[in-house]
C-alpha atoms as a PDB file:
ATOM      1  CA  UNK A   1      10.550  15.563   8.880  1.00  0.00           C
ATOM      2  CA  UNK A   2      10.567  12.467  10.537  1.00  0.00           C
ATOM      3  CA  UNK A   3       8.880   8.717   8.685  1.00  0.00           C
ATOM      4  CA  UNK A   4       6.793   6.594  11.537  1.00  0.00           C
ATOM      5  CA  UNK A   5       7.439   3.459   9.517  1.00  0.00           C
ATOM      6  CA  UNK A   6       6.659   0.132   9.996  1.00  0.00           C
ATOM      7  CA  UNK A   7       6.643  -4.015   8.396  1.00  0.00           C
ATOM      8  CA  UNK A   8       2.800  -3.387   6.849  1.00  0.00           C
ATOM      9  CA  UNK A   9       1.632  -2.761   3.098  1.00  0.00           C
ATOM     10  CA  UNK A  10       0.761   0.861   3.970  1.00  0.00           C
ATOM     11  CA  UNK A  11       4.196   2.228   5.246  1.00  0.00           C
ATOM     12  CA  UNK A  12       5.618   0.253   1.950  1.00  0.00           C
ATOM     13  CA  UNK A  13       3.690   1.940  -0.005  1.00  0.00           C
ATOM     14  CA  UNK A  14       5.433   5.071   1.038  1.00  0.00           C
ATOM     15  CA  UNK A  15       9.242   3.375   1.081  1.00  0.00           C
ATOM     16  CA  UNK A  16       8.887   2.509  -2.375  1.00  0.00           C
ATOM     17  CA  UNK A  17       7.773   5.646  -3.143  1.00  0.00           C
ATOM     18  CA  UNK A  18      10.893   7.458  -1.912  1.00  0.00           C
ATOM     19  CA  UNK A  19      12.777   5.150  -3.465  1.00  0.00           C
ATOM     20  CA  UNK A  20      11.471   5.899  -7.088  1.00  0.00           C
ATOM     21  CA  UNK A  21      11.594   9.718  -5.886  1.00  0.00           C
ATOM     22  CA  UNK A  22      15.387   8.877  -4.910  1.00  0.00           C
ATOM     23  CA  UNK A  23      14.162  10.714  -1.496  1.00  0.00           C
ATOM     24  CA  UNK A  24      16.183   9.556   1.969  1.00  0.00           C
ATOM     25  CA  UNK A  25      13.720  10.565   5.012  1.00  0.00           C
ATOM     26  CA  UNK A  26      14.903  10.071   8.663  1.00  0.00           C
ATOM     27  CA  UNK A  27      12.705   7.068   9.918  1.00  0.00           C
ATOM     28  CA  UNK A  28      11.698   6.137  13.273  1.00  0.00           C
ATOM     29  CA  UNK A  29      10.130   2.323  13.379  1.00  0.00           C
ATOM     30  CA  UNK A  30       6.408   1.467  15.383  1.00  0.00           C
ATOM     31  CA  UNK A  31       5.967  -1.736  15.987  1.00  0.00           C
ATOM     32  CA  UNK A  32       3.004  -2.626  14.856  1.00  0.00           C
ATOM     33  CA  UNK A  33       2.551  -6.894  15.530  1.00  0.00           C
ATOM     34  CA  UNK A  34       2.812  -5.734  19.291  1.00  0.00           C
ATOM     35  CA  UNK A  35       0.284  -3.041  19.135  1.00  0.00           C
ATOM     36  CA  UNK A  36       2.576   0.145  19.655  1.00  0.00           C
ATOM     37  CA  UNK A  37       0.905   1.859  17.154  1.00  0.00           C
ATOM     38  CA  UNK A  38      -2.601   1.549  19.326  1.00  0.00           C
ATOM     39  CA  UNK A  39      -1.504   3.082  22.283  1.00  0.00           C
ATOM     40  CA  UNK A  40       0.362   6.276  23.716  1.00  0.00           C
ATOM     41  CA  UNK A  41       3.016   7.934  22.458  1.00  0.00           C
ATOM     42  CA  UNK A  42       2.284   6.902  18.803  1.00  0.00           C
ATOM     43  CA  UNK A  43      -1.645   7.781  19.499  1.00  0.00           C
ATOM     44  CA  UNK A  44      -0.815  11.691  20.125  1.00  0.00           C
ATOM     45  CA  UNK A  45       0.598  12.177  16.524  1.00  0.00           C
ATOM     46  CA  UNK A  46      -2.085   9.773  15.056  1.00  0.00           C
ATOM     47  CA  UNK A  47      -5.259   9.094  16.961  1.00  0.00           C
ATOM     48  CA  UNK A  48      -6.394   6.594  14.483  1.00  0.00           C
ATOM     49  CA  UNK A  49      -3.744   4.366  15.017  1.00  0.00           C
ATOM     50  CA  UNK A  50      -2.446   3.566  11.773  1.00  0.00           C
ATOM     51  CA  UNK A  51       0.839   3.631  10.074  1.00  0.00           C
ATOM     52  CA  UNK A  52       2.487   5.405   8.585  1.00  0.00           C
ATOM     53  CA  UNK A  53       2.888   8.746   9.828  1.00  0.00           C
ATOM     54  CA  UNK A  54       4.960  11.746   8.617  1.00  0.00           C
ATOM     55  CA  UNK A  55       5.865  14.723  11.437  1.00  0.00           C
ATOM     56  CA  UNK A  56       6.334  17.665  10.160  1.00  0.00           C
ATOM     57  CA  UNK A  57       9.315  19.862  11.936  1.00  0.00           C
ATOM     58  CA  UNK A  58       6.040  22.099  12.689  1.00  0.00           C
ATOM     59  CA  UNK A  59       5.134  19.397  15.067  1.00  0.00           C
ATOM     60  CA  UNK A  60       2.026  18.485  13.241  1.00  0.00           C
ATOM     61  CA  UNK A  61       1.471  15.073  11.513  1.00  0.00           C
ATOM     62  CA  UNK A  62       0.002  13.730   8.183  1.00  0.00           C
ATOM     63  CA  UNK A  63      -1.306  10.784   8.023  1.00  0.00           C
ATOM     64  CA  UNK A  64      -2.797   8.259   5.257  1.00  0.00           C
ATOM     65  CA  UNK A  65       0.030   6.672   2.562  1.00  0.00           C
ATOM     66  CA  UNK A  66      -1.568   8.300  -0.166  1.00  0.00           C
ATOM     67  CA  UNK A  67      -2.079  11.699   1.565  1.00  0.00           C
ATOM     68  CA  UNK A  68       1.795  11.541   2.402  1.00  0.00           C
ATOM     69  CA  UNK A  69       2.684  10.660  -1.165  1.00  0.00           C
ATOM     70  CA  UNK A  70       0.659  13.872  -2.279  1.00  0.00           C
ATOM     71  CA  UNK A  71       2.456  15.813   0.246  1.00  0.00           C
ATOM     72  CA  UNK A  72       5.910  14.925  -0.708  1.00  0.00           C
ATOM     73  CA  UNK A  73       4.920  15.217  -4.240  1.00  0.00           C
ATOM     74  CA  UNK A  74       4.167  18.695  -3.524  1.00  0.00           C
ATOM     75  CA  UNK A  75       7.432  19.576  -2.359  1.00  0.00           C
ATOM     76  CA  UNK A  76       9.378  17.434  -4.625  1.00  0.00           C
ATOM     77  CA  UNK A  77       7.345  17.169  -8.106  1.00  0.00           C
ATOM     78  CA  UNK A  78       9.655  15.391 -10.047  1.00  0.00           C
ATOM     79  CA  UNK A  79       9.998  13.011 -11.165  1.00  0.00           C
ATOM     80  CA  UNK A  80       5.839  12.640 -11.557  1.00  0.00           C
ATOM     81  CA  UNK A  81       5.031   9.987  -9.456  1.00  0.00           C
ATOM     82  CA  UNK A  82       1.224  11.332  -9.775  1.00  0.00           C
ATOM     83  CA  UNK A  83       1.342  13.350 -12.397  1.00  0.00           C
ATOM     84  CA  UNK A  84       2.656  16.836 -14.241  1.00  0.00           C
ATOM     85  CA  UNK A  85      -0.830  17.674 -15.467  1.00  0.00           C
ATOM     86  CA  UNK A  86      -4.003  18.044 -13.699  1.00  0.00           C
ATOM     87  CA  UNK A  87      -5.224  15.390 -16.180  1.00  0.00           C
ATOM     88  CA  UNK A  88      -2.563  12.713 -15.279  1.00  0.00           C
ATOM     89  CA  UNK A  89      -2.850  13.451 -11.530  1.00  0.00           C
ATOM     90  CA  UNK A  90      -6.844  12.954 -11.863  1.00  0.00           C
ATOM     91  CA  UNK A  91      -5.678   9.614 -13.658  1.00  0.00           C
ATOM     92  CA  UNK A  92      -3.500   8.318 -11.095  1.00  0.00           C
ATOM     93  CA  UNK A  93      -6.023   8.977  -8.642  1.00  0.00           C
ATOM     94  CA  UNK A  94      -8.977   6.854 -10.686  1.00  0.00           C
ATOM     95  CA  UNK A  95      -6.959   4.324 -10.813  1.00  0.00           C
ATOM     96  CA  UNK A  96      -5.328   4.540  -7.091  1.00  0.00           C
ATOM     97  CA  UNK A  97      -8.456   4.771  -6.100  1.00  0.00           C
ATOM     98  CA  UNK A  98     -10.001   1.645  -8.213  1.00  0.00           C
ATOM     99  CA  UNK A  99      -7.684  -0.762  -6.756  1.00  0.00           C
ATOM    100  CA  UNK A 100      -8.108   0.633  -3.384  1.00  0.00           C
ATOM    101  CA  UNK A 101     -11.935   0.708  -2.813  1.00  0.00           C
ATOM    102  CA  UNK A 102     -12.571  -2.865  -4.961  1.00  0.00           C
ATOM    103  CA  UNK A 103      -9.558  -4.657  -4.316  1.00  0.00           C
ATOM    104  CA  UNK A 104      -6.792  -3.361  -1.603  1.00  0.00           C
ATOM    105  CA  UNK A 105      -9.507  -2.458   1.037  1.00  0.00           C
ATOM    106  CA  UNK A 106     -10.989  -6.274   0.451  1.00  0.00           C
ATOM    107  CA  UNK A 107      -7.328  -7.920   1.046  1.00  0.00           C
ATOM    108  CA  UNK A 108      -7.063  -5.841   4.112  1.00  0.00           C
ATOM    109  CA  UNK A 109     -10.270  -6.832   5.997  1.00  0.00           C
ATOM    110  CA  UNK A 110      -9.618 -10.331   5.167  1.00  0.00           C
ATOM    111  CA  UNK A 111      -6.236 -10.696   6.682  1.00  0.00           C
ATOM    112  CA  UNK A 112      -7.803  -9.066   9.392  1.00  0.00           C
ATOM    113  CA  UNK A 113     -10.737 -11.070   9.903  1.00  0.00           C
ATOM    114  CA  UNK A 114      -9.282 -14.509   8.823  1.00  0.00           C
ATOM    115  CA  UNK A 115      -5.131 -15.150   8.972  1.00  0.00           C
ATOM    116  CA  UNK A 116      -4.708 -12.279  10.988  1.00  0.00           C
ATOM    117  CA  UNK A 117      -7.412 -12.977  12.991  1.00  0.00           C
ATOM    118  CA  UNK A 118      -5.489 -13.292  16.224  1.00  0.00           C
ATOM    119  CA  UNK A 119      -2.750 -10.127  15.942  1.00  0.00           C
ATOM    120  CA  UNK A 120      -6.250  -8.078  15.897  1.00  0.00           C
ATOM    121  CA  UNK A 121      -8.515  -9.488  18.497  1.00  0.00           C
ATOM    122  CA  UNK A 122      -9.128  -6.631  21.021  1.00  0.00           C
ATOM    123  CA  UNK A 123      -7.465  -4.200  19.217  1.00  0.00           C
ATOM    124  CA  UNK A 124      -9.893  -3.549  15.882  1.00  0.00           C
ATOM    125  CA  UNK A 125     -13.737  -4.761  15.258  1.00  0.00           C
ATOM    126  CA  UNK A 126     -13.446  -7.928  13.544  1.00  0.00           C
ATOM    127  CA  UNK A 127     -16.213 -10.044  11.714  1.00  0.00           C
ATOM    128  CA  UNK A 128     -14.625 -13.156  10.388  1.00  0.00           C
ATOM    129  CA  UNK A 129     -17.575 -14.635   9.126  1.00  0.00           C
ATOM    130  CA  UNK A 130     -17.354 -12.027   6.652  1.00  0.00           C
ATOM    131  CA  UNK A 131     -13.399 -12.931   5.715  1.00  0.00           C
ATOM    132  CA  UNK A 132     -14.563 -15.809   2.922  1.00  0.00           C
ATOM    133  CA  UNK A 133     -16.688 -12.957   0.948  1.00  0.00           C
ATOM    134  CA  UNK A 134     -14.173 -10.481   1.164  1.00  0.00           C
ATOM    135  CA  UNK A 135     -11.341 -12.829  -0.688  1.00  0.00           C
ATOM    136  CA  UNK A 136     -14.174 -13.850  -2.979  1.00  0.00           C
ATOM    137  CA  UNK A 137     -15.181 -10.253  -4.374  1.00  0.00           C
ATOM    138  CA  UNK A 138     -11.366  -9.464  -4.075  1.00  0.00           C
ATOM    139  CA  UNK A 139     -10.725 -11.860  -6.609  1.00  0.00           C
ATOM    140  CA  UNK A 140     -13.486 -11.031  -8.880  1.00  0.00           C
ATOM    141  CA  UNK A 141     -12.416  -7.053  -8.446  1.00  0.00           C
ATOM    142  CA  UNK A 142      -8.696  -8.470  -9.406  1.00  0.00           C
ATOM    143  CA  UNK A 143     -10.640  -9.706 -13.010  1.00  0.00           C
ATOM    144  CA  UNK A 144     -12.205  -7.145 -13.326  1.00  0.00           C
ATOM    145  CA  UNK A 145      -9.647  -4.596 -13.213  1.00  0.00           C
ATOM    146  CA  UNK A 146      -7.969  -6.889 -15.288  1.00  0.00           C
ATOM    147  CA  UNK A 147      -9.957  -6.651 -18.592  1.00  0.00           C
ATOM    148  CA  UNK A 148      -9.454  -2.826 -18.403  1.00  0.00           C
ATOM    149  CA  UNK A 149      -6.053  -2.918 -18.706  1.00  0.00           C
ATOM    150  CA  UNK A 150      -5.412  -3.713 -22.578  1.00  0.00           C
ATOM    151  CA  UNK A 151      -2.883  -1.924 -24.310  1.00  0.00           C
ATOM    152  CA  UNK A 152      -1.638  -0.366 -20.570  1.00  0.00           C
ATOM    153  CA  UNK A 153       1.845  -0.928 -19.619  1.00  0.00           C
ATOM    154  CA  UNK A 154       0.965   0.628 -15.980  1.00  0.00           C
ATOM    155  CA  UNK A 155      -2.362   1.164 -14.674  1.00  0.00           C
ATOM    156  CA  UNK A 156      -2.414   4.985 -15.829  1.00  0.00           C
ATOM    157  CA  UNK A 157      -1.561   4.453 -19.321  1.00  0.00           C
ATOM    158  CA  UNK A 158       1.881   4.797 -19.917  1.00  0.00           C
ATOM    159  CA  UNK A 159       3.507   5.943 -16.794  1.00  0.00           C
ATOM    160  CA  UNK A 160       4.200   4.608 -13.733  1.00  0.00           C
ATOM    161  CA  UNK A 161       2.802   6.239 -10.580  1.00  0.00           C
ATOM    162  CA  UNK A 162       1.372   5.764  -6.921  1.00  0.00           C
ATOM    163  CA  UNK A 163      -1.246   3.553  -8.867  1.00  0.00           C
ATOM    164  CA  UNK A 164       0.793   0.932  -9.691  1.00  0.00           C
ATOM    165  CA  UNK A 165       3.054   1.270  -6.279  1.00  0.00           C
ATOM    166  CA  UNK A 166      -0.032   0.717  -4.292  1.00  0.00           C
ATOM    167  CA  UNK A 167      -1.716  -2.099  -6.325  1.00  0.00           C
ATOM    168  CA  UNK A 168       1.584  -3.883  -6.522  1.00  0.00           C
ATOM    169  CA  UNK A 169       2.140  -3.491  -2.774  1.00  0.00           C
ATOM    170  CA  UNK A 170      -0.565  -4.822  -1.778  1.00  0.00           C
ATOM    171  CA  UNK A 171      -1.104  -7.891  -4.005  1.00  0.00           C
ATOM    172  CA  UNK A 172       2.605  -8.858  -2.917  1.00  0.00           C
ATOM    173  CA  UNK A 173       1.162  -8.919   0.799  1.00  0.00           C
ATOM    174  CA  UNK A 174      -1.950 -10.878  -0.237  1.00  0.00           C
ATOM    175  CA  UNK A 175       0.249 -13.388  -1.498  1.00  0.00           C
ATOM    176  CA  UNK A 176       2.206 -13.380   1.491  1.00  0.00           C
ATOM    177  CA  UNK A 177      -1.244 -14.105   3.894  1.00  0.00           C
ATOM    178  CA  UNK A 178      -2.845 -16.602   1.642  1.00  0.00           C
ATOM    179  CA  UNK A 179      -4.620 -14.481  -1.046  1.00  0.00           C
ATOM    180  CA  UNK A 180      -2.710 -14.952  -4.524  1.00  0.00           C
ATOM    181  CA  UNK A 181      -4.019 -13.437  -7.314  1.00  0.00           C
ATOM    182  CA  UNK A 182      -3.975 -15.689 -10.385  1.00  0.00           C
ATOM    183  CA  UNK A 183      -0.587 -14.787 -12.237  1.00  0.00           C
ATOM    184  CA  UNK A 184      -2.304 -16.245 -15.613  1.00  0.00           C
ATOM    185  CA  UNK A 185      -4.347 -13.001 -15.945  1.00  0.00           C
ATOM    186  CA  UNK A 186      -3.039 -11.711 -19.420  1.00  0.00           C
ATOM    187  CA  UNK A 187      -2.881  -8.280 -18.731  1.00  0.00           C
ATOM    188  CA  UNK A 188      -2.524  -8.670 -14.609  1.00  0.00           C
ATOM    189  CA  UNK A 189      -0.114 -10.998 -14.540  1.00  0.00           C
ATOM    190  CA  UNK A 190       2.569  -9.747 -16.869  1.00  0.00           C
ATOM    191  CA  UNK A 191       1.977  -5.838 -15.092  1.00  0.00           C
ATOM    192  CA  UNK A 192       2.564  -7.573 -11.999  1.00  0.00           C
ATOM    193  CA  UNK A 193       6.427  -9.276 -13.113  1.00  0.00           C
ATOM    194  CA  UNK A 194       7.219  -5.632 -14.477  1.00  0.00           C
ATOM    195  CA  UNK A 195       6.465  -3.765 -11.291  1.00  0.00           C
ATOM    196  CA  UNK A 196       8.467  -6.558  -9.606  1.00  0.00           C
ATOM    197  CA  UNK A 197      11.740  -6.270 -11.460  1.00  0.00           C
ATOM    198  CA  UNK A 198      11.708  -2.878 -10.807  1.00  0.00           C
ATOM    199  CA  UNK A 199      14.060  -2.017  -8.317  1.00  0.00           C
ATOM    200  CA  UNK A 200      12.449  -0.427  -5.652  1.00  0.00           C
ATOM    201  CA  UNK A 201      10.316  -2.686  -5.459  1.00  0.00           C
ATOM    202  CA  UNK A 202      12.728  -5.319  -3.354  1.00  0.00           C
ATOM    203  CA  UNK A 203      14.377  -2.367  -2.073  1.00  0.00           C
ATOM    204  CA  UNK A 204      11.165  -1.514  -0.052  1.00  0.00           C
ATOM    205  CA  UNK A 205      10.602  -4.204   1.480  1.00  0.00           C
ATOM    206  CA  UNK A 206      11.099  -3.996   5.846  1.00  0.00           C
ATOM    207  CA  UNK A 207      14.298  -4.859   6.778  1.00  0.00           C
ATOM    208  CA  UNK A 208      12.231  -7.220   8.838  1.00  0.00           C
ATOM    209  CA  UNK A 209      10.316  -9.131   6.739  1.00  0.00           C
ATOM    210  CA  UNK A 210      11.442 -12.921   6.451  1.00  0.00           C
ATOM    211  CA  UNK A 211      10.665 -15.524   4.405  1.00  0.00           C
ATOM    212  CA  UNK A 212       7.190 -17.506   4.626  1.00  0.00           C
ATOM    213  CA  UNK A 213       5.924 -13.673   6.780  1.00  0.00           C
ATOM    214  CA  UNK A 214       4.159 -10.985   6.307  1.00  0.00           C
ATOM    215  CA  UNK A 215       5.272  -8.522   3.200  1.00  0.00           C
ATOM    216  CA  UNK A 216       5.249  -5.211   3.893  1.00  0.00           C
END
């Protein structure tokens, strides 16, 4: 197998997965702030142009973070980074999947609409009118999720998982492109500072990544 990686929240996503996994894939970097990932070679193993991507030694790609993460769970199940039950991988998924469609998906359109507004032009549709809304109902999603975690140490109850790799990975990168979350949230805040001492968490970070940039 062979990791298309790359300095974006996505492809950290899967890093600090393999980290917590203790799993050491052969990587291969795209580079994404000069488009390689939109054009040819990197466009015959993913057409949709997005990192990361996994080969196969079959020749055929996955694609996705999370459908990667599910793949190498398959083939390496512990420890549970989704779950050992059907119940606590239908969990992780709720809550994967919470974050994602209210908050993570949010963050993402407005760095692309608004501070990343010029690293996109020509390659993705933007609509930066719509960038002010999109931090708005980000934040308001962040609250919200907030008030249902009492009494959870991770976002799944009481193990950690993809739910909490994602979430965390992508609120570190909103900070990094003007979108802080407010670290005063009761339950939020102090989930946050856990996730962060853990340590795959610096460990996943690009080898590229510099201070005052992009984290991913």
């Amino acid at each position: 197998m062979l990791l298309l990686d790359a300095l974006s929240p996505a492809p950290r996503t899967v890093r600090m997965f393999l980290l917590e996994k203790g799993l050491d894939l052969p990587t291969r970097q795209v580079d994404v702030f000069t488009g390689e990932n939109r054009q040819a070679p990197y466009l015959t193993h993913n057409p949709a142009g997005q990192t990361p991507t996994l080969l196969l030694d079959d020749g055929s790609a996955i694609s996705e973070s999370v459908a990667i993460m599910e793949y190498l769970e398959e083939l390496h199940p512990t420890p549970a980074l989704i779950g050992a039950t059907p119940a606590q991988r239908a969990l992780t998924r709720q809550w994967q999947r919470r974050a994602e469609l209210n908050i993570t998906e949010n963050i993402h359109n407005a760095y692309h609409y608004a501070e990343g507004l010029a690293r996109f032009q020509g390659r993705i549709p933007l609509a930066p009118e719509a960038a002010v809304g999109l931090k708005r109902v980000a934040q308001d999603r962040i609250g919200w999720l907030d008030k249902m975690l009492d009494g959870r140490e991770f976002l799944a109850g009481g193990r950690f998982s993809i739910a909490d790799i994602w979430l965390y990975v992508w609120l570190d990168f909103a900070d990094s492109v003007g979108q802080p979350f407010d670290r005063g949230l009761a339950r939020l805040g102090p989930w946050f500072a856990r996730i962060a001492a853990r340590p795959s968490a610096v460990a996943s970070l690009h080898p590229a990544c510099r201070p005052g940039g992009v984290r991913g």
